[in-house]
Protein backbone atom coordinates (compact mmCIF):
# COMPACT_ATOMS: atom_id res chain seq x y z
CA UNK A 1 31.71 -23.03 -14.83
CA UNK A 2 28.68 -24.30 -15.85
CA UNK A 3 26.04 -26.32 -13.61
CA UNK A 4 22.81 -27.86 -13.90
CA UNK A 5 19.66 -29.22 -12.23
CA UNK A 6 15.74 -29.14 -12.59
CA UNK A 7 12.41 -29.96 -10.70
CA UNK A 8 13.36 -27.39 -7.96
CA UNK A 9 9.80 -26.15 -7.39
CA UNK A 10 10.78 -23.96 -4.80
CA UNK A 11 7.85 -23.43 -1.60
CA UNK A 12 5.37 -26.11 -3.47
CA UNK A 13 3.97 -27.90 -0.87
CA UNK A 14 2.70 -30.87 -2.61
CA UNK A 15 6.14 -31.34 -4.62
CA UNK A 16 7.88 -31.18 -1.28
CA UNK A 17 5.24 -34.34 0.64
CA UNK A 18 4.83 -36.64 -2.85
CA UNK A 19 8.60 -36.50 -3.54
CA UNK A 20 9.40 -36.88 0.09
CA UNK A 21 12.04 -34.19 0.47
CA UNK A 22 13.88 -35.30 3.64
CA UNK A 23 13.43 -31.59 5.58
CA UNK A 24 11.17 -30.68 8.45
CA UNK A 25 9.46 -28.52 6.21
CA UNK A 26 9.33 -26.52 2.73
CA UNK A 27 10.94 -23.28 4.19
CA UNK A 28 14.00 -25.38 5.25
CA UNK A 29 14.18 -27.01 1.50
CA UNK A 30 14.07 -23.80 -0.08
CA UNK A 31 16.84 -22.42 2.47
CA UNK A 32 19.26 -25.80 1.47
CA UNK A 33 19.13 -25.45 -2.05
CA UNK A 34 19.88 -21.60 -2.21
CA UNK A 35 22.57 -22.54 0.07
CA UNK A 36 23.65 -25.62 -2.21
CA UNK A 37 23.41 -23.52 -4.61
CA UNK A 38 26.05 -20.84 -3.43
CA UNK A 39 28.07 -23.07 -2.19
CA UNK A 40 29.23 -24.78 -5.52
CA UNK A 41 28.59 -22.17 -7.84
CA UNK A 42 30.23 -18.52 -7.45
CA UNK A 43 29.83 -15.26 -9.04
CA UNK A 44 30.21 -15.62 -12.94
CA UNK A 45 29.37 -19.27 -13.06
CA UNK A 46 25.87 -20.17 -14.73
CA UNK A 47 23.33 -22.53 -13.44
CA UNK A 48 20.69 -23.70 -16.00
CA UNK A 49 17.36 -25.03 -14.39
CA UNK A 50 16.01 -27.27 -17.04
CA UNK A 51 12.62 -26.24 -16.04
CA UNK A 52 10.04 -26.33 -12.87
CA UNK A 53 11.96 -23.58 -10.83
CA UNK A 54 8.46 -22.84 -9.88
CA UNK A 55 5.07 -24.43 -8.95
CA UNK A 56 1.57 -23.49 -11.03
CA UNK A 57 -0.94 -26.16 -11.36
CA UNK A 58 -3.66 -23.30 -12.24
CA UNK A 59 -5.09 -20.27 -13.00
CA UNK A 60 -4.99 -20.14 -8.70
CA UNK A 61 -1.80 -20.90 -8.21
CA UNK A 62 0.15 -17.30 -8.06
CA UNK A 63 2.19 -18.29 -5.08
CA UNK A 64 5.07 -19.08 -7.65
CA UNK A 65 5.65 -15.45 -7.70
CA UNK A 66 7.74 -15.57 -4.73
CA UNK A 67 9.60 -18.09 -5.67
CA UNK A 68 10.68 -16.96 -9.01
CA UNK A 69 12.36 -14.01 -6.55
CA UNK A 70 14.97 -16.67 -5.01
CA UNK A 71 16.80 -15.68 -7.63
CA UNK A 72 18.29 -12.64 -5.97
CA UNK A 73 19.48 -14.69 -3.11
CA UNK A 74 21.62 -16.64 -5.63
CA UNK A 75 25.48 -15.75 -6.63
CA UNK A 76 25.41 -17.35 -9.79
CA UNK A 77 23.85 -16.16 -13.11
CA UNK A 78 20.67 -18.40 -13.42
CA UNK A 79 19.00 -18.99 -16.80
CA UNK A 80 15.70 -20.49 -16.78
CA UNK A 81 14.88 -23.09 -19.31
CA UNK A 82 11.06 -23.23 -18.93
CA UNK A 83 9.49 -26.43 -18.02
CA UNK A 84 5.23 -27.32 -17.82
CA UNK A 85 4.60 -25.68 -14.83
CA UNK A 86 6.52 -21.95 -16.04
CA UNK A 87 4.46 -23.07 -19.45
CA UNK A 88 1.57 -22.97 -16.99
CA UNK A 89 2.48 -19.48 -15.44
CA UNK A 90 2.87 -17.93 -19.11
CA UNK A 91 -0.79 -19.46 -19.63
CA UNK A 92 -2.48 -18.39 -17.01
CA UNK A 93 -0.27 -15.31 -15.73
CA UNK A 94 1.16 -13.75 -18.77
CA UNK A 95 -1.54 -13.64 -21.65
CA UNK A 96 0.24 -17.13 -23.08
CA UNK A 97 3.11 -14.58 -23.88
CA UNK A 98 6.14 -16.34 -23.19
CA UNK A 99 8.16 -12.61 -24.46
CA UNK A 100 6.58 -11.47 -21.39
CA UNK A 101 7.29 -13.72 -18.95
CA UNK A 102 11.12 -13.89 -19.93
CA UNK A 103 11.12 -9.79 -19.42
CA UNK A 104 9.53 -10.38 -15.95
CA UNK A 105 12.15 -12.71 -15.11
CA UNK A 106 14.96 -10.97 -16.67
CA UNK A 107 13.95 -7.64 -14.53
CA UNK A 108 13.65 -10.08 -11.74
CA UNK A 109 17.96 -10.48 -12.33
CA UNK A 110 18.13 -14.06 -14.07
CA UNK A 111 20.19 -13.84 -16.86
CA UNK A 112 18.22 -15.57 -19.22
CA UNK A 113 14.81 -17.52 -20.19
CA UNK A 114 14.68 -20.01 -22.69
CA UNK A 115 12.49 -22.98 -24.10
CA UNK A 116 15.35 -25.23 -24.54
CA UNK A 117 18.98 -25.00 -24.89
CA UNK A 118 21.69 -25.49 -26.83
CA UNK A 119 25.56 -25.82 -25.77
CA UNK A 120 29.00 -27.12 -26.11
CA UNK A 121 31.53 -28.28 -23.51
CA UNK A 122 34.38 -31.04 -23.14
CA UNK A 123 34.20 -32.37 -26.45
CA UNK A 124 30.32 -32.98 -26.90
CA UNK A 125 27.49 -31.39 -27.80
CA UNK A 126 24.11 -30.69 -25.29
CA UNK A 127 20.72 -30.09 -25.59
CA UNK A 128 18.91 -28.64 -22.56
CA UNK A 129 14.92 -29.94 -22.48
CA UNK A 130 12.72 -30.33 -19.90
CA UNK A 131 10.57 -32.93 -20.87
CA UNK A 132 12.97 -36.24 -21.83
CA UNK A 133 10.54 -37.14 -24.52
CA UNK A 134 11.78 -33.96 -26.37
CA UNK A 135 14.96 -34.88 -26.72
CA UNK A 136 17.24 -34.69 -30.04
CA UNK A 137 19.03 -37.66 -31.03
CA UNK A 138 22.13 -35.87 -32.23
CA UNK A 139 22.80 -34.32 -29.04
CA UNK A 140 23.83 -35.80 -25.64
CA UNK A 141 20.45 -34.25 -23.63
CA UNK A 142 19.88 -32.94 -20.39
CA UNK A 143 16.37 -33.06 -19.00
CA UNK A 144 13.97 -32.90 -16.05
CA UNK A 145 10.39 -33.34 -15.73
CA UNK A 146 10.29 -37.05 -13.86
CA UNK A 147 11.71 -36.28 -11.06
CA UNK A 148 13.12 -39.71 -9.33
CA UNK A 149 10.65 -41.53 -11.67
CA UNK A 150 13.33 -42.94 -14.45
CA UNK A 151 16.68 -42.38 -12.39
CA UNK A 152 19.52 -40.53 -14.12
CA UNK A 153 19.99 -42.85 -16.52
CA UNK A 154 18.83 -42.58 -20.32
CA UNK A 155 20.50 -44.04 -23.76
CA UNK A 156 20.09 -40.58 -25.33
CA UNK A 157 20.87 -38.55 -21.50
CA UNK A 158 20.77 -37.88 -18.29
CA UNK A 159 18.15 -36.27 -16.02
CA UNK A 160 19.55 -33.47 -13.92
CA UNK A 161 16.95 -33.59 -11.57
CA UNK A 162 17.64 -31.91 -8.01
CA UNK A 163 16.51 -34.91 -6.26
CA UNK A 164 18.52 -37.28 -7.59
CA UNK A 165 21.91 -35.01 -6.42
CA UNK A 166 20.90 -34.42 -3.16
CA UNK A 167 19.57 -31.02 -3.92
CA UNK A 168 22.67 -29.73 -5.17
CA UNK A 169 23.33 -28.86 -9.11
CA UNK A 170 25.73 -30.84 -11.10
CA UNK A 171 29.10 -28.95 -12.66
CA UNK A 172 30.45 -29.70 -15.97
CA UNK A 173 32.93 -31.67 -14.86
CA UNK A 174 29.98 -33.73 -13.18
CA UNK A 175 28.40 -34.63 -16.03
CA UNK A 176 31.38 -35.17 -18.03
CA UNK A 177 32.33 -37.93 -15.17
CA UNK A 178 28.76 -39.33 -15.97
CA UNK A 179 29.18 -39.84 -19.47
CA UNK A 180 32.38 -41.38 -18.85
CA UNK A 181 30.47 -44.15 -16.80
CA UNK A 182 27.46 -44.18 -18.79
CA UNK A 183 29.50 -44.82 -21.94
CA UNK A 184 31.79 -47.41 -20.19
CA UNK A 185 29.43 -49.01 -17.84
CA UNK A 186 25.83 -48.40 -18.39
CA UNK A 187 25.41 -48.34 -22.31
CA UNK A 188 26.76 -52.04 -22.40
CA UNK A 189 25.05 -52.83 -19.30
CA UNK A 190 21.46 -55.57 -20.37
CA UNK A 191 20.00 -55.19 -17.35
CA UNK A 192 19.47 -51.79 -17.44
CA UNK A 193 19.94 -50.44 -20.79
CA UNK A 194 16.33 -51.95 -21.67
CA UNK A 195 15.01 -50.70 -25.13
């Protein structure tokens, strides 16, 4: 089974007080989600993070680090589809050599790092980007970046964003359901479907 979610940034601080994460503190976020996280996916199952796993607003920030290592508290495989901030951590951390990074995390036990993604499942066809402005009309795309800031509603996709699923990722079979309503309900729906 596949599953999917973005805008994680695991231990950020900042992420955790503007976005209003409802937990006494950041420790207790990152200890839900890795929970979340092996709770609905198993061994053998995948979890894509369309990007911001991690925090780095600069050439200070290093603290992401330790949070790229939550992936060895996590059953599932976890491939890493990068979003600004990683961009940022390849900048300023790995010589702007994104080869480099993806061998850091790979030794780190994620299965994979990519810059976007490509799949198939139930019929359609994905494409996995972090920023929703980069997305491929062809495709049915999954995507990050804003956060709560557009809901999980777009004509060309859906945002996977952790907040909007109460931390948890969403299966296949999730977003399958989704496109069932967004095709039946919100697609014909003026009041939201704004263009």
């Amino acid at each position: 089974m596949k599953f999917f979610t973005s805008d994680i940034h695991f231990s950020d601080e900042n992420t955790f007080k503007v976005d209003n994460r409802p937990f006494k503190n950041v420790k207790k976020y990152n200890q839900f989600v890795i929970k979340q996280f092996n709770k609905v996916a198993k061994k053998g199952d995948i979890i894509y993070i369309i990007g911001d796993l991690i925090d780095c607003d600069n050439e200070k920030s290093n603290q992401f680090f330790e949070a790229l290592k939550y992936v060895k508290k996590i059953k599932a495989n976890v491939i890493l589809i990068i979003g600004n901030n990683e961009e940022r951590a390849i900048k300023y951390f790995f010589n702007n050599d994104f080869e480099k990074f993806k061998k850091y995390c790979i030794d780190l036990g994620y299965k994979d790092v990519l810059k976007d993604c490509y799949l198939s499942f139930g019929g359609y066809n994905f494409y996995l980007t972090h920023k929703p402005k980069d997305f491929k009309s062809d495709y049915f795309n999954l995507f990050g970046h804003v956060h709560r800031g557009s809901g999980i509603y777009k004509s060309f996709g859906l945002n996977v964003g952790t907040d909007l699923n109460h931390f948890r990722p969403y299966s296949e079979n999730d977003i399958l359901e989704l496109i069932k309503f967004k095709s039946k309900y919100w697609d014909n729906d003026d009041d939201i479907n704004i263009r």
